[in-house]
N, C-alpha and C. Protein backbone atom coordinates (compact mmCIF):
# COMPACT_ATOMS: atom_id res chain seq x y z
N UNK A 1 11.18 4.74 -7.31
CA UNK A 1 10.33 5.55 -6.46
C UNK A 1 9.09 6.02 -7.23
N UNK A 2 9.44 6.20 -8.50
CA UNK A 2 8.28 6.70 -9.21
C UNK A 2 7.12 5.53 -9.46
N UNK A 3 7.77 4.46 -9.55
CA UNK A 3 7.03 3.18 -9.83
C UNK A 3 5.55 3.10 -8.65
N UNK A 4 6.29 3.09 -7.28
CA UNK A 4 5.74 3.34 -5.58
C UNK A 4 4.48 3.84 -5.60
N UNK A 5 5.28 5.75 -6.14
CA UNK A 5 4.20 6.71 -5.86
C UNK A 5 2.99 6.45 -7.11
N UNK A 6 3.37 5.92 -8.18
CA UNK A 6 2.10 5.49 -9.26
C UNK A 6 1.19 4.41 -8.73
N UNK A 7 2.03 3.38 -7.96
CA UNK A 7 1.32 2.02 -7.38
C UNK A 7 -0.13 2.90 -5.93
N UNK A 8 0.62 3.59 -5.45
CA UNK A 8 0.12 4.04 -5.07
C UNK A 8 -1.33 4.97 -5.04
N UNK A 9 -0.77 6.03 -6.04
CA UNK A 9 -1.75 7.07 -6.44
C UNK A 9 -3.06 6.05 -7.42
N UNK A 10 -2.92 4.29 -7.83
CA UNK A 10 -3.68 3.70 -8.55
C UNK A 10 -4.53 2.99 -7.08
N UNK A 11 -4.10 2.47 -5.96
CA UNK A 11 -4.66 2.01 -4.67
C UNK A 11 -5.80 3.37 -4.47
N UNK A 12 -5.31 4.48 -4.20
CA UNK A 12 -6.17 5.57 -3.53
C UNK A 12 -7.16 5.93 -4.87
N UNK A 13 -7.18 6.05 -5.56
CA UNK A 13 -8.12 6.00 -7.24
C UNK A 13 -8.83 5.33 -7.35
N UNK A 14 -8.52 3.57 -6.79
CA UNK A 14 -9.55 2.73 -6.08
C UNK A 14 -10.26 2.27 -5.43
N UNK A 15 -9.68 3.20 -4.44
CA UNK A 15 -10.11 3.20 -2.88
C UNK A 15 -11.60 4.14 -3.11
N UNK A 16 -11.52 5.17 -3.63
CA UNK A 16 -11.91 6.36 -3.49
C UNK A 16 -13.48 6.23 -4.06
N UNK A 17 -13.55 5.21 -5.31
CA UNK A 17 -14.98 5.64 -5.89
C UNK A 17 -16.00 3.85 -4.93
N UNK A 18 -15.10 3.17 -4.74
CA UNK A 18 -16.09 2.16 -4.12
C UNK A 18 -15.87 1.74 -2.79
N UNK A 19 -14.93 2.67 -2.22
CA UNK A 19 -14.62 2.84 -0.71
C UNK A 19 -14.75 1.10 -0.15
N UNK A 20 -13.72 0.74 -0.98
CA UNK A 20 -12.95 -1.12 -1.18
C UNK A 20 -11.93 -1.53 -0.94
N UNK A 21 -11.00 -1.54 0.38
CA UNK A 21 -9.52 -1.18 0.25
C UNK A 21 -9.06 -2.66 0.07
N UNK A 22 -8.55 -3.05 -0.49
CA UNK A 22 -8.23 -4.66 -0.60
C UNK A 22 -6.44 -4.51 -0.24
N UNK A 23 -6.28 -5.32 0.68
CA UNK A 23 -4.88 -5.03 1.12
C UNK A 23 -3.99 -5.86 0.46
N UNK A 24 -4.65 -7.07 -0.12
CA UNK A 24 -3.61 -8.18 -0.58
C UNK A 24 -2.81 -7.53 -2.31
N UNK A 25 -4.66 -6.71 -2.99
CA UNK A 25 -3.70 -6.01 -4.14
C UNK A 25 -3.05 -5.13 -3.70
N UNK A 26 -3.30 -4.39 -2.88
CA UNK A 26 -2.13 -3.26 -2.43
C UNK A 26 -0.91 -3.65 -2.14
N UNK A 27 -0.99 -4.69 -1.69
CA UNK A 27 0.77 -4.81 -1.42
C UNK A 27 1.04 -5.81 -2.74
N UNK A 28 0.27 -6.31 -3.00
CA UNK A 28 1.19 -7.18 -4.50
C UNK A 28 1.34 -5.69 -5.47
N UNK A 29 0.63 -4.55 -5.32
CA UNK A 29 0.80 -3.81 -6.45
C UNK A 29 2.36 -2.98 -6.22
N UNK A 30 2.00 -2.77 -4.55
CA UNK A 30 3.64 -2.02 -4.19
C UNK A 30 4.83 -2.51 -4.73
N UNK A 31 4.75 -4.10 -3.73
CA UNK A 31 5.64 -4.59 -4.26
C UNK A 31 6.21 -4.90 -5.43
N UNK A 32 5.20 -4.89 -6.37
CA UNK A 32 5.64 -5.22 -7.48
C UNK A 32 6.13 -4.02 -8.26
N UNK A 33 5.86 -3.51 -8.02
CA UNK A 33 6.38 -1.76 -8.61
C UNK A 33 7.94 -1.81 -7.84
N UNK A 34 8.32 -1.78 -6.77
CA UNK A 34 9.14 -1.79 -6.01
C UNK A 34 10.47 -3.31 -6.51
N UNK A 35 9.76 -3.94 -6.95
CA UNK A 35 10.49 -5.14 -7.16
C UNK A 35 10.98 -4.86 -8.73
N UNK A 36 10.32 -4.42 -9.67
CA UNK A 36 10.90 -4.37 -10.77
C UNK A 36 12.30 -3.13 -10.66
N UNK A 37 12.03 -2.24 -9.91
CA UNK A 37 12.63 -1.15 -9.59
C UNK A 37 14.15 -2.00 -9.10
N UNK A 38 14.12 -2.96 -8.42
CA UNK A 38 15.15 -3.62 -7.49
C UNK A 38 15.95 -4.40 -9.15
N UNK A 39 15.28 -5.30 -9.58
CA UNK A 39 15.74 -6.07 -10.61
C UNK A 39 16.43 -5.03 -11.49
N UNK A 40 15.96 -4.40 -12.29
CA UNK A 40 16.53 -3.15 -13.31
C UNK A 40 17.44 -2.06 -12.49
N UNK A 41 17.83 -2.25 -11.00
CA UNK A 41 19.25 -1.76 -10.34
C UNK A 41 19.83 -2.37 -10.59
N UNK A 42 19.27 -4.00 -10.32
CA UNK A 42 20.25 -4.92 -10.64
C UNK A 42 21.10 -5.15 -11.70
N UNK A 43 20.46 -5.22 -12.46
CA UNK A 43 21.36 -5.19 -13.65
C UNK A 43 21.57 -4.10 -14.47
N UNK A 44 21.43 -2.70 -14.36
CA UNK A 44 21.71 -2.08 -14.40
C UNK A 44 22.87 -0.87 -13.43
N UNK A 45 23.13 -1.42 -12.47
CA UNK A 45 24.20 -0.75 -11.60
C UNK A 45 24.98 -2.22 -10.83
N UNK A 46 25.15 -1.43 -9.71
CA UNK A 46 26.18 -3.04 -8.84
C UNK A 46 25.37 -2.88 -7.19
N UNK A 47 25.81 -4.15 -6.74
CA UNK A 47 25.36 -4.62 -5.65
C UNK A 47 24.94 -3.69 -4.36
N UNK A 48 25.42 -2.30 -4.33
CA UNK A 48 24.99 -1.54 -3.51
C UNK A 48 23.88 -0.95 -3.43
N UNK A 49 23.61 -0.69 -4.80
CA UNK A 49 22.35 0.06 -5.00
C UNK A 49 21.33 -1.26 -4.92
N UNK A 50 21.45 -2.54 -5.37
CA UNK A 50 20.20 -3.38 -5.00
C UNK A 50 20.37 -3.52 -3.62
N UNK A 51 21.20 -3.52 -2.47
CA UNK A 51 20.70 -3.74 -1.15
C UNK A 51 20.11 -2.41 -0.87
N UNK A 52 20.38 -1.32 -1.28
CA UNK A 52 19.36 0.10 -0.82
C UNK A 52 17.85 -0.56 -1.39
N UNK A 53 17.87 -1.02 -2.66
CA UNK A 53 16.30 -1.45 -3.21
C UNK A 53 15.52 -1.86 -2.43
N UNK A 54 16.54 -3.35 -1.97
CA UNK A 54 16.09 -4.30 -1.11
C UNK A 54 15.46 -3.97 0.24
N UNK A 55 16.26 -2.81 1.00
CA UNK A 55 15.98 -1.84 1.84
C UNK A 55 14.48 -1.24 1.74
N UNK A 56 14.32 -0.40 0.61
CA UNK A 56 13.51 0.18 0.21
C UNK A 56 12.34 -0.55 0.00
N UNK A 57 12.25 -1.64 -0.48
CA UNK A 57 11.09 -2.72 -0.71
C UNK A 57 11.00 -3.02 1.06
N UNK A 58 11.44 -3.31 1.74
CA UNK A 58 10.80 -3.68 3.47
C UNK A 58 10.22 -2.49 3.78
N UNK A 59 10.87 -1.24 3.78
CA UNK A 59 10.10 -0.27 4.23
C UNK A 59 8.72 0.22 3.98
N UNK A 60 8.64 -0.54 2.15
CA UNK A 60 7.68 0.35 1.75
C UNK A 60 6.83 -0.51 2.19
N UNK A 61 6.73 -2.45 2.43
CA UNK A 61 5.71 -2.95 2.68
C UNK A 61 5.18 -2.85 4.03
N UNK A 62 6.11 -2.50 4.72
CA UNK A 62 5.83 -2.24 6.57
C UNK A 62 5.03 -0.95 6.17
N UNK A 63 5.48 0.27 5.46
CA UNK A 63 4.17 1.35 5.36
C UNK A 63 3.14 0.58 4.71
N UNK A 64 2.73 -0.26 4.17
CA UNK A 64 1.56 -0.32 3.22
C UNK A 64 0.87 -1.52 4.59
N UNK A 65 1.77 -1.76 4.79
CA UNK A 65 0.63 -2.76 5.90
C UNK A 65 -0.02 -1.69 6.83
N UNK A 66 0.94 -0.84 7.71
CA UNK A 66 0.60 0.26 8.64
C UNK A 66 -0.60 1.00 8.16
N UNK A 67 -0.36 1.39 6.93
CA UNK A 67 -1.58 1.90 6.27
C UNK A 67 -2.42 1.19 6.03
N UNK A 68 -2.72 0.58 5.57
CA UNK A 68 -3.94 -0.75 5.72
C UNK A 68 -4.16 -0.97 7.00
N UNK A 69 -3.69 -1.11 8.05
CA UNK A 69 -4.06 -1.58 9.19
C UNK A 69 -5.03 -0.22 9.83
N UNK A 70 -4.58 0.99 9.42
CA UNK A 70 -5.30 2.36 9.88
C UNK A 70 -6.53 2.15 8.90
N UNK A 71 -6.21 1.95 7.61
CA UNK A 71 -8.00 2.42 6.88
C UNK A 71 -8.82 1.87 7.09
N UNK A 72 -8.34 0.39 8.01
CA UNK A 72 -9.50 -1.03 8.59
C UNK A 72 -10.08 -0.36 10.06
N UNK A 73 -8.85 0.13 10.20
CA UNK A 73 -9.40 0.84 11.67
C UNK A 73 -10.53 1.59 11.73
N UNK A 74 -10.48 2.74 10.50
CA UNK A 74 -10.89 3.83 10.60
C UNK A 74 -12.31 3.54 9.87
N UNK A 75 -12.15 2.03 8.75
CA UNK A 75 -13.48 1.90 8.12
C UNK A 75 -14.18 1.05 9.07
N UNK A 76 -14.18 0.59 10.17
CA UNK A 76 -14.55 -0.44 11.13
C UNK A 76 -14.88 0.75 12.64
N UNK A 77 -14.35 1.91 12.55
CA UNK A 77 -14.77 2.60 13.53
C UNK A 77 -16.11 3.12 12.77
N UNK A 78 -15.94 3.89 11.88
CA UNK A 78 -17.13 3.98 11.06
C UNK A 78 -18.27 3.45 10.66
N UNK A 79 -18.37 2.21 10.19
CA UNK A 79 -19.04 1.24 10.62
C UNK A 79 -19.86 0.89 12.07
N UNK A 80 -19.08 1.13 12.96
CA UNK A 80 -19.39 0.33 14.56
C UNK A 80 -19.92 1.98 14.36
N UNK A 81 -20.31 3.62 14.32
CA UNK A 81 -20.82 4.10 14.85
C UNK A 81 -22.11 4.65 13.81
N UNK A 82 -22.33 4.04 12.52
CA UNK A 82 -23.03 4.31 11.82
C UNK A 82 -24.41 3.17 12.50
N UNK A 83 -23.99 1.74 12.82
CA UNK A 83 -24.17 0.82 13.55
C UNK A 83 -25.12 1.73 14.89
N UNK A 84 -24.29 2.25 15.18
CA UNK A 84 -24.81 2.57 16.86
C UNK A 84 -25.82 3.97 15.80
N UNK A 85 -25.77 4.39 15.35
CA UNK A 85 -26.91 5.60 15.26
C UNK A 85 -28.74 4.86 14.55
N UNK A 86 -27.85 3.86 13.21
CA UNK A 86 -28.85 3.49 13.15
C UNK A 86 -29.56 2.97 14.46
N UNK A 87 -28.99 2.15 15.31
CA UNK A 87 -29.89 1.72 16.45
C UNK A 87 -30.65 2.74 17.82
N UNK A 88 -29.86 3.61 17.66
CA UNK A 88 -30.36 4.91 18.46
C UNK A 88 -31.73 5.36 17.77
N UNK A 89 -31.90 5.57 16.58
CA UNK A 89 -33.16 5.98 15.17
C UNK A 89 -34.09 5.00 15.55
């Protein structure tokens, strides 16, 4: 989980100074944070705790798409009305 919220808090750090959301590193970064997390259950505990991982890795990429799918929204609404003012000017 800690892996997630770092993958994370490094997406929005990037996001933030060149307002660039690239969705394909975002989810290779989740996942991959999320995936090492799954492997080192693995062999470090038994088969229950990697299907919670496994669990845990779908959820987190269905949020990271959901979220990506809103910041396209929200940078494309933005866009379409910055669009409409310049043409109003």
């Amino acid at each position: 989980m800690a892996g997630l919220l770092a993958a994370l808090f490094a997406i929005v750090l990037n996001w933030i100074p060149e307002w660039n959301f690239d969705l394909k590193h975002s989810l290779l970064l989740c996942t991959s944070s999320v995936l090492t997390a799954a492997i080192a259950s693995f062999f470090l505990s038994r088969w229950p705790f990697l299907l919670t991982t496994v669990v845990v890795v779908v959820v987190v990429v269905v949020v990271v798409v959901v979220v990506a799918v809103v910041v396209v929204a929200v940078v494309v609404t933005v866009m379409i009305m910055v669009v409409v003012v310049v043409v109003v000017l």
